[in-house]
Protein backbone atom coordinates (compact mmCIF):
# COMPACT_ATOMS: atom_id res chain seq x y z
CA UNK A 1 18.48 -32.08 -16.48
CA UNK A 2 21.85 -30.78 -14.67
CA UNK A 3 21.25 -30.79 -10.92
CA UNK A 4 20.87 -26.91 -9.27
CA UNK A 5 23.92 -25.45 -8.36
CA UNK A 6 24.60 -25.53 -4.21
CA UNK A 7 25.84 -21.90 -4.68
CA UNK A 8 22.84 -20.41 -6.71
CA UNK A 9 20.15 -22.01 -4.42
CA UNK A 10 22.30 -20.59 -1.49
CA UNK A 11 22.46 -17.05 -2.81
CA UNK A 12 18.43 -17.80 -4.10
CA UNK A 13 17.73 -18.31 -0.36
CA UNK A 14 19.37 -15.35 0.82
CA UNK A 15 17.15 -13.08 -2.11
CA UNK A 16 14.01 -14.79 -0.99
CA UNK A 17 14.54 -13.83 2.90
CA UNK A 18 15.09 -10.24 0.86
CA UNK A 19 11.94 -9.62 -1.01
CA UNK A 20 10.10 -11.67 2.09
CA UNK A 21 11.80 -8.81 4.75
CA UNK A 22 13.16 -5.11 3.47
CA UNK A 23 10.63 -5.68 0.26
CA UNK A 24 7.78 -6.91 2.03
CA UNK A 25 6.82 -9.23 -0.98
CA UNK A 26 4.05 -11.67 -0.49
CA UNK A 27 4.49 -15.77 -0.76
CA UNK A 28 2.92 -15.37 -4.08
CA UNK A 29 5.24 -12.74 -5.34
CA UNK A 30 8.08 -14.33 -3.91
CA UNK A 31 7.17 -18.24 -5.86
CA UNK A 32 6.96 -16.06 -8.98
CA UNK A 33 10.41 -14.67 -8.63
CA UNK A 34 11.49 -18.51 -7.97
CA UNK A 35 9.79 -19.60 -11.00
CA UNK A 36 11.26 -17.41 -13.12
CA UNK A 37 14.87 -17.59 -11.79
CA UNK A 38 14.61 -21.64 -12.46
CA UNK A 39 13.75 -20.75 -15.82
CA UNK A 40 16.90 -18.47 -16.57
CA UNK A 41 19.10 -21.53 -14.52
CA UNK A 42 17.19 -24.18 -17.26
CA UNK A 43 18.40 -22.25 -20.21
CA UNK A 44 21.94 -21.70 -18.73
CA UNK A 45 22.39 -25.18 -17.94
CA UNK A 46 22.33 -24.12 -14.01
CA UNK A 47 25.83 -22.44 -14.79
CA UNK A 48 27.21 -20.52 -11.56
CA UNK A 49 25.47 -17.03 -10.87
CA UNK A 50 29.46 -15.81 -10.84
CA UNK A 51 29.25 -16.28 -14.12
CA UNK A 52 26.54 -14.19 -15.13
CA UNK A 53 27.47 -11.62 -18.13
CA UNK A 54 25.38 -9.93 -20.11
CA UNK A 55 25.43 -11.85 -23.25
CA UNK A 56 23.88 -14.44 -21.19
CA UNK A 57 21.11 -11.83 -20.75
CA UNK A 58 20.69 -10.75 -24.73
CA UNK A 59 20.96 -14.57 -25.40
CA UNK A 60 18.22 -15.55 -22.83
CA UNK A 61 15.63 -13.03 -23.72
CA UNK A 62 16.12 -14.01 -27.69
CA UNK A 63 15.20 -17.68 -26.22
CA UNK A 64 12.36 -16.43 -24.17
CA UNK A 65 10.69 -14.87 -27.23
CA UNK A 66 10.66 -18.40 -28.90
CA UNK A 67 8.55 -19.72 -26.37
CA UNK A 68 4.83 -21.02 -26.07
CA UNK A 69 2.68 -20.93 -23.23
CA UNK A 70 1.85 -24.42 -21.82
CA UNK A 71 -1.80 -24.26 -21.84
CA UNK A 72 -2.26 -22.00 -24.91
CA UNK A 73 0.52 -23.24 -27.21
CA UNK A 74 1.21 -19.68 -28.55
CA UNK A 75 3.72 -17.50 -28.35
CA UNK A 76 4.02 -15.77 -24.65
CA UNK A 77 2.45 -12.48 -24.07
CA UNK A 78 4.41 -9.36 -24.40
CA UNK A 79 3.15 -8.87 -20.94
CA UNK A 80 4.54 -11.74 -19.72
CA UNK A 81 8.27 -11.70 -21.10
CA UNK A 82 8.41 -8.08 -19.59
CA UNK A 83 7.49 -9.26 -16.56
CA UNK A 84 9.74 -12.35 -16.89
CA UNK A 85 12.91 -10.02 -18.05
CA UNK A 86 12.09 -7.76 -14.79
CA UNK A 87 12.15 -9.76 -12.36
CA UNK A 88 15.56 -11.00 -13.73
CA UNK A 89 17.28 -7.86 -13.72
CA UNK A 90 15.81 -6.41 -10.03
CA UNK A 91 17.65 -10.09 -9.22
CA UNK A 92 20.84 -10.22 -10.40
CA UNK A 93 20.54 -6.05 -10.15
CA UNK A 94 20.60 -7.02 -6.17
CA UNK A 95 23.06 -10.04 -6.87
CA UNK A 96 25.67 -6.99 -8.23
CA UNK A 97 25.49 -5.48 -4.59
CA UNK A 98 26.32 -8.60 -2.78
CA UNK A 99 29.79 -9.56 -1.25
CA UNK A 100 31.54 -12.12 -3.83
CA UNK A 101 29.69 -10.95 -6.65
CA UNK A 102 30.71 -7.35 -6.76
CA UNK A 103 33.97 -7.96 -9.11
CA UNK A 104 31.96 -10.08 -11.15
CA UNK A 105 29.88 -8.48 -13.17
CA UNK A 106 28.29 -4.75 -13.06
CA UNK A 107 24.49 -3.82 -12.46
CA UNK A 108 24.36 -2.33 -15.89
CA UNK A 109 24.49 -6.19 -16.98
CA UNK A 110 21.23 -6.60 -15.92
CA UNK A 111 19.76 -3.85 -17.97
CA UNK A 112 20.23 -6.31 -20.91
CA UNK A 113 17.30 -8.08 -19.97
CA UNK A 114 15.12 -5.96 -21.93
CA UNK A 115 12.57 -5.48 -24.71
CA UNK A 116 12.84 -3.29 -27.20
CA UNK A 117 11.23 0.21 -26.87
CA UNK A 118 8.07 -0.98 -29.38
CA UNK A 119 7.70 -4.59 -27.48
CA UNK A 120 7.40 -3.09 -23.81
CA UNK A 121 5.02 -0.14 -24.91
CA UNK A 122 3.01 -3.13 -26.34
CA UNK A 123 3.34 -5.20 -23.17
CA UNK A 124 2.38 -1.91 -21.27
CA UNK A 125 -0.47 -0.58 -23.34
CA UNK A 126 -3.82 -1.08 -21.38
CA UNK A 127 -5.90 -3.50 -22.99
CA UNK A 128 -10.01 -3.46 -22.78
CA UNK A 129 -10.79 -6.06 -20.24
CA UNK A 130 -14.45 -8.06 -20.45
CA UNK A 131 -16.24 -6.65 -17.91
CA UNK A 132 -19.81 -8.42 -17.05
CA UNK A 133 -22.77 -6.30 -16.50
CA UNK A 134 -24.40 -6.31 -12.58
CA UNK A 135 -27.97 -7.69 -14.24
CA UNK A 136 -25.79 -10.90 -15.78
CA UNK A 137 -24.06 -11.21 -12.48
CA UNK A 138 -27.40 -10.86 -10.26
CA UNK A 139 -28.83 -13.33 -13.12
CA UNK A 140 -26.29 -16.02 -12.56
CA UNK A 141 -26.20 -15.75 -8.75
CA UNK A 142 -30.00 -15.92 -8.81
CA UNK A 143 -29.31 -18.82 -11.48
CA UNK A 144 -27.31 -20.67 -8.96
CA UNK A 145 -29.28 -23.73 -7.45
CA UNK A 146 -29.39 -23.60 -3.43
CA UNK A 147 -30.20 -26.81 -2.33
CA UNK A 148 -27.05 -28.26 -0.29
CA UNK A 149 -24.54 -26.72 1.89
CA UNK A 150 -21.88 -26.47 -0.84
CA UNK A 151 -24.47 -25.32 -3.15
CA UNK A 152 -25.55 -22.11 -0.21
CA UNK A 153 -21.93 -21.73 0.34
CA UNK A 154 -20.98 -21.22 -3.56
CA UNK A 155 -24.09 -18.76 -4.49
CA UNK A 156 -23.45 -16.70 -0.93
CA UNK A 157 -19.57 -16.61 -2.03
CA UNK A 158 -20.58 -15.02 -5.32
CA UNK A 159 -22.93 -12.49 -3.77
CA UNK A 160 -20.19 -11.41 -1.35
CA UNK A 161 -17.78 -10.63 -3.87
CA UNK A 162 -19.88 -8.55 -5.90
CA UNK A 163 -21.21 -6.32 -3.06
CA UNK A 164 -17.86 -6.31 -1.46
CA UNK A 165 -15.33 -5.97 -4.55
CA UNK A 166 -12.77 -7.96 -2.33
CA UNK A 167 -10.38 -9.60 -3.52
CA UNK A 168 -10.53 -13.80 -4.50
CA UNK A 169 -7.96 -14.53 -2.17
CA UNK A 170 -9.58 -12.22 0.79
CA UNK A 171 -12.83 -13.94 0.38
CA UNK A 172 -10.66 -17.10 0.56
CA UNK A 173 -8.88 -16.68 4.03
CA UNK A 174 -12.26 -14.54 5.63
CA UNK A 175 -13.66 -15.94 8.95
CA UNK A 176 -16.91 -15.53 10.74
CA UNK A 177 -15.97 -12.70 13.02
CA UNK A 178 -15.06 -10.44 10.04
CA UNK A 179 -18.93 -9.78 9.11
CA UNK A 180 -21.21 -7.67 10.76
CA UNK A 181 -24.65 -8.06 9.60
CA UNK A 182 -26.07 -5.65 11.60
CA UNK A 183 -23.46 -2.91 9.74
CA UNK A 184 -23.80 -5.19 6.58
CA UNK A 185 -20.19 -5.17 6.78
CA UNK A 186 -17.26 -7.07 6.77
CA UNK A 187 -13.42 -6.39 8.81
CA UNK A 188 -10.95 -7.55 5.97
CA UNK A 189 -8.14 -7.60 9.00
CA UNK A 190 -4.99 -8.25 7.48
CA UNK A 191 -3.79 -10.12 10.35
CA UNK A 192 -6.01 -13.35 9.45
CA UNK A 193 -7.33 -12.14 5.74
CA UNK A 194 -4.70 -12.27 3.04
CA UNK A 195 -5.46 -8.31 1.16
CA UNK A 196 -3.31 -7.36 -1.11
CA UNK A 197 -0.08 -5.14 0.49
CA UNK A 198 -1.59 -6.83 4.08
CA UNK A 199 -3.87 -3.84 3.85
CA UNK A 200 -6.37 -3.67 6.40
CA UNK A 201 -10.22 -2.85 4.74
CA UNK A 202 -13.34 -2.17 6.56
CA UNK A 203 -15.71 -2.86 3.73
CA UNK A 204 -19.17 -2.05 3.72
CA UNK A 205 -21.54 -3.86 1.42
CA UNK A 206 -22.91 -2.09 -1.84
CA UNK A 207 -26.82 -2.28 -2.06
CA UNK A 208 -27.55 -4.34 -4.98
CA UNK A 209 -31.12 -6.03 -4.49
CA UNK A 210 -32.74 -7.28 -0.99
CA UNK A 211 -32.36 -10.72 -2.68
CA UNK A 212 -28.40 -10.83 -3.19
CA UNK A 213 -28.03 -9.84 0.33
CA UNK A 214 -30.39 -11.85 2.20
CA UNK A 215 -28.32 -14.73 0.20
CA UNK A 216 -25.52 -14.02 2.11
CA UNK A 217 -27.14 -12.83 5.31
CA UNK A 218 -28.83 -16.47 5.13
CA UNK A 219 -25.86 -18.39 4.33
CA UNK A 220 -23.46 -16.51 7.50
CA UNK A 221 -26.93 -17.51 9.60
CA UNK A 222 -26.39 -21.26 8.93
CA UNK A 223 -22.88 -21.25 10.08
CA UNK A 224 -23.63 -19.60 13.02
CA UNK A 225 -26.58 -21.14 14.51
CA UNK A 226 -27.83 -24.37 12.43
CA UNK A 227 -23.84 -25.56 12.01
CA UNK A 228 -23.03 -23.89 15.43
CA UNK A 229 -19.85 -23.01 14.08
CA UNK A 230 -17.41 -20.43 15.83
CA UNK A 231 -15.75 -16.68 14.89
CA UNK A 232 -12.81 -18.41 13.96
CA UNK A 233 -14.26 -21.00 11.43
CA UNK A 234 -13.61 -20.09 7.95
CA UNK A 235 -16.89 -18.07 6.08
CA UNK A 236 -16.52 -20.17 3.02
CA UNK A 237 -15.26 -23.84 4.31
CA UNK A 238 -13.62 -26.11 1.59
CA UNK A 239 -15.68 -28.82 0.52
CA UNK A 240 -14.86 -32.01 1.76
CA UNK A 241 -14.10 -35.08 -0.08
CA UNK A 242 -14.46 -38.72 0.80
CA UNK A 243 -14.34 -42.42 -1.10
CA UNK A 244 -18.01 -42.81 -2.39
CA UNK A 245 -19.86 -46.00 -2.79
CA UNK A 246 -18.32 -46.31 -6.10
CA UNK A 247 -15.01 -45.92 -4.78
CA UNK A 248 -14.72 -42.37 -6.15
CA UNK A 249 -13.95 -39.96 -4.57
CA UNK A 250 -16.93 -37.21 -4.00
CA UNK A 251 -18.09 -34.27 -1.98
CA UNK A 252 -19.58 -35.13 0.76
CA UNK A 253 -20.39 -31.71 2.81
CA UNK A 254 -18.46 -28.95 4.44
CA UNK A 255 -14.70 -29.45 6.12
CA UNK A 256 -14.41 -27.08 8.93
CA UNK A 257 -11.21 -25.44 7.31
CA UNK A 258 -10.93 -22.23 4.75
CA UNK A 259 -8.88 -22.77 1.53
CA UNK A 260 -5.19 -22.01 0.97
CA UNK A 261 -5.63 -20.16 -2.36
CA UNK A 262 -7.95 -18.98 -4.68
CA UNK A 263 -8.38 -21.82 -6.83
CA UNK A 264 -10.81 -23.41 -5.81
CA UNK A 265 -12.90 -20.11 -6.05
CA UNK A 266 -12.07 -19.63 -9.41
CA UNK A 267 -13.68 -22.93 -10.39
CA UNK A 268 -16.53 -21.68 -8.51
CA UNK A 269 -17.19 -19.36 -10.36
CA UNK A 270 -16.23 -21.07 -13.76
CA UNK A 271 -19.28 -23.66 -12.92
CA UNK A 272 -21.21 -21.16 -11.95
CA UNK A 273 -21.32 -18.97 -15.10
CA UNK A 274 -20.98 -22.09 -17.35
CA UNK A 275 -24.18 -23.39 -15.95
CA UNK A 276 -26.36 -20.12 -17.17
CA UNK A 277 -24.94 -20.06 -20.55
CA UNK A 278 -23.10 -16.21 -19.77
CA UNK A 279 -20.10 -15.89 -20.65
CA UNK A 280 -17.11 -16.61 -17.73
CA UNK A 281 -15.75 -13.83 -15.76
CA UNK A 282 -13.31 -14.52 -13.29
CA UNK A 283 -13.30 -12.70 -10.00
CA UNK A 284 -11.66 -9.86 -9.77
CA UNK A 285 -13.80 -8.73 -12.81
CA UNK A 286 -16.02 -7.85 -9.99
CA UNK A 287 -14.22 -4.97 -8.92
CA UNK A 288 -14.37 -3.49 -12.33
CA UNK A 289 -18.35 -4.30 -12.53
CA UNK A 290 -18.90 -2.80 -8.95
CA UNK A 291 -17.19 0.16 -9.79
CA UNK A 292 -18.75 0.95 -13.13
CA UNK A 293 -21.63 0.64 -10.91
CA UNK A 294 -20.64 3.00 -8.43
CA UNK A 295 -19.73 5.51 -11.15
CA UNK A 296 -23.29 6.49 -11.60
CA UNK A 297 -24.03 7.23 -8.60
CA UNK A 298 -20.93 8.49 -6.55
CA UNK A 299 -21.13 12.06 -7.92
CA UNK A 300 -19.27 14.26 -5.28
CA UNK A 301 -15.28 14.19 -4.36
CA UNK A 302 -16.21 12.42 -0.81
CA UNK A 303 -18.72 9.70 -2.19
CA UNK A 304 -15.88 8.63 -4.95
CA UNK A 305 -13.20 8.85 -1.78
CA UNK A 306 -15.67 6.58 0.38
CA UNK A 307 -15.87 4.28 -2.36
CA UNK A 308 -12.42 4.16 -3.25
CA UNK A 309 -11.84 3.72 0.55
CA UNK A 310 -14.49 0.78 0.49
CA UNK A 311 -12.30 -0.72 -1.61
CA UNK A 312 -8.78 -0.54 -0.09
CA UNK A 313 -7.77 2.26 -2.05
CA UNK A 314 -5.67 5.00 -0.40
CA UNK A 315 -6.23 7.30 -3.22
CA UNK A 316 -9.10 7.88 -5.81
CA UNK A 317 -6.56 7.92 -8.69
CA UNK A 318 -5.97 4.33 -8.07
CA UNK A 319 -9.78 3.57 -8.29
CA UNK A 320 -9.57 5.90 -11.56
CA UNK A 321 -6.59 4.79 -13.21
CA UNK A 322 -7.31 0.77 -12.38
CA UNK A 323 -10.74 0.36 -12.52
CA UNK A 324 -12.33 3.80 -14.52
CA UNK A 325 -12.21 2.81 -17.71
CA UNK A 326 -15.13 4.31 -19.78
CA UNK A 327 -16.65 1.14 -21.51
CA UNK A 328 -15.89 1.12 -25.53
CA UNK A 329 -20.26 1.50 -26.40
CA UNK A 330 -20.34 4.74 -23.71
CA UNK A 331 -16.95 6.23 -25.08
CA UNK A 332 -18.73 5.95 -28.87
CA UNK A 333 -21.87 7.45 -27.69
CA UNK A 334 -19.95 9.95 -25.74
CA UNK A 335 -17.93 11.31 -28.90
CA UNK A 336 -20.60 11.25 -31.08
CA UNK A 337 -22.81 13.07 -29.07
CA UNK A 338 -20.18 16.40 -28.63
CA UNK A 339 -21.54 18.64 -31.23
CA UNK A 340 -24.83 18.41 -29.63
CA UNK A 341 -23.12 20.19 -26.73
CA UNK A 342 -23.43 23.77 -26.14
CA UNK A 343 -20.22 25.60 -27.73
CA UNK A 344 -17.98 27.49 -25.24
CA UNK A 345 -18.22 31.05 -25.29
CA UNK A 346 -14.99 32.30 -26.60
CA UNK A 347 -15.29 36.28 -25.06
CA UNK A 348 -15.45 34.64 -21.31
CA UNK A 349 -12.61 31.76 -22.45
CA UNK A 350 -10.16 34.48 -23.57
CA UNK A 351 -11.07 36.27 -20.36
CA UNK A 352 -9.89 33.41 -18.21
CA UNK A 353 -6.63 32.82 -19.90
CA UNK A 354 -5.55 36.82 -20.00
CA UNK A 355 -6.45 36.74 -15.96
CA UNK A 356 -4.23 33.95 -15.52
CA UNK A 357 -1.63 35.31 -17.51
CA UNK A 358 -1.57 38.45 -15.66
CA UNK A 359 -2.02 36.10 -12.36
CA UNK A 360 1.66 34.88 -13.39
CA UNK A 361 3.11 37.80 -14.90
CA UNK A 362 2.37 39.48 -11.16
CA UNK A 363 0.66 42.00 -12.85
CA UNK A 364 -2.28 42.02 -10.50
């Protein structure tokens, strides 16, 4: 492989500092842009940025459609080659702009990384996402066995995130002082907690069974006065590993440190469902499930704004739009149940629309 060119990872460097300041991008954002700027620089032989035209654009997305996905070995997702051919043109869109680069090449070159008008409706169309039920996920947290430290900490981390709804990395970075148990509450402060947009979220937690919270009450009760640990320990410590007697190495208890990412919650959760025979759901299916939840029972415009609020949402659309899907059985049952409704009256219809007409017309 050619070794990266001194001027690209310069220019790189300053488009990082970019998205990091006037864009406000997180880390994670910011490694994906990386990752998929090394993967234009592989096909182009790590040829100079200067160079850029836009046949080098046509000819890259043509090679990004022949790919496969390196744990799947299919072809990549519509999905992801429109968000691969994105975040290549906001790049060398902002590269256009840049002293030295200017003459080179115009910001309508970017434009050529593109789909066609069929593949990015595809890649855009919402897809029906597995959603689990809250009796499967009060059956596998009840499921989950309780007998060690790590064993408390996983089955309270799962309770959490279903009467919270936060987010796998929030429940990742969350600390002692950011529950309440008298408020059944938790701070997700921003200035510790990674949220999503560094959103501060004062989340209060859903009623879902007397048993699912006095899991987690239990579990913060532990750290606090059987552990004796402080506000500033983590809530869910990383398990720590040592050399066992086989010369393995094995968990051996609690490390007095959070985790850096959201993996290892993920495999939580993995063993977690595996173990009760349900069917896996990662974590931020959670959100969906608690707000299918909350549907039935957040009737009024302020109890859907409260619970939009609850969780980070500035607006209710965003709770609608992201997360209030009607499930595919209900929509069925919902359609064929219309002619059983009663028929509107077409006198006080026509009524309505010739008062609004003269309404407009200034008539009245």
């Amino acid at each position: 492989m050619n070794k990266r060119h001194a001027g690209n990872t310069r220019i790189k460097r300053d488009y990082f500092d970019y998205l990091k300041g006037p864009r406000r991008q997180s880390e994670k954002s910011i490694d994906a842009a990386a990752k998929v700027l090394a993967r234009f620089e592989d096909y182009t032989r790590n040829k100079d940025f200067r160079t850029f035209r836009k046949e080098q654009a046509t000819g890259f997305v043509g090679h990004l459609q022949k790919q496969v996905g390196q744990r799947t070995g299919k072809p990549l997702s519509r999905a992801t080659l429109l968000s691969t051919l994105k975040a290549l043109e906001a790049f060398f869109t902002w590269l256009s702009q840049q002293q030295g680069f200017k003459s080179r090449f115009s910001y309508l070159d970017a434009e050529y990384f593109a789909l066609s008008r069929k593949e990015t409706a595809i890649a855009q169309a919402p897809r029906a996402r597995p959603i689990p039920s809250i009796e499967q996920i009060r059956h596998v947290i009840l499921s989950m066995p309780s007998a060690t430290d790590i064993e408390k900490r996983d089955r309270a981390l799962l309770a959490l995130a279903i009467m919270s709804g936060a987010r796998a990395d929030a429940l990742a970075s969350l600390r002692l002082k950011h529950v309440d148990l008298p408020a059944n509450s938790i701070q997700q402060d921003a200035r510790d907690v990674r949220t999503k947009f560094s959103k501060t979220i004062e989340t209060t937690l859903v009623p879902l069974g007397d048993d699912i919270l006095a899991i987690f009450r239990s579990w913060v009760e532990q750290l606090r006065h059987d552990l004796l640990w402080g506000p500033d320990d983590p809530l869910f410590p990383k398990t720590r590993v040592a050399c066992g007697a086989g010369r393995r190495f094995e968990a051996s208890g609690l490390e007095r440190a959070g985790w850096r990412n959201s993996a290892a919650i993920r495999a939580i959760f993995r063993k977690a469902f595996a173990a009760t025979g349900v069917p896996y759901h990662h974590p931020h299916s959670f959100r969906h499930a608690l707000t299918r939840y909350a549907d039935a029972f957040c009737v009024t415009k302020e109890e859907q704004k409260a619970f939009s609020q609850n969780l980070g949402h500035s607006s209710i659309v965003t709770t609608a739009t992201c997360y209030g899907e009607v499930p595919a059985e209900r929509r069925r049952e919902l359609i064929r149940n219309l002619h059983k409704k009663p028929a509107a009256d077409n006198a006080k219809l026509a009524r309505a629309l010739a008062l609004i007409e003269s309404l407009e017309a200034g008539r009245v």
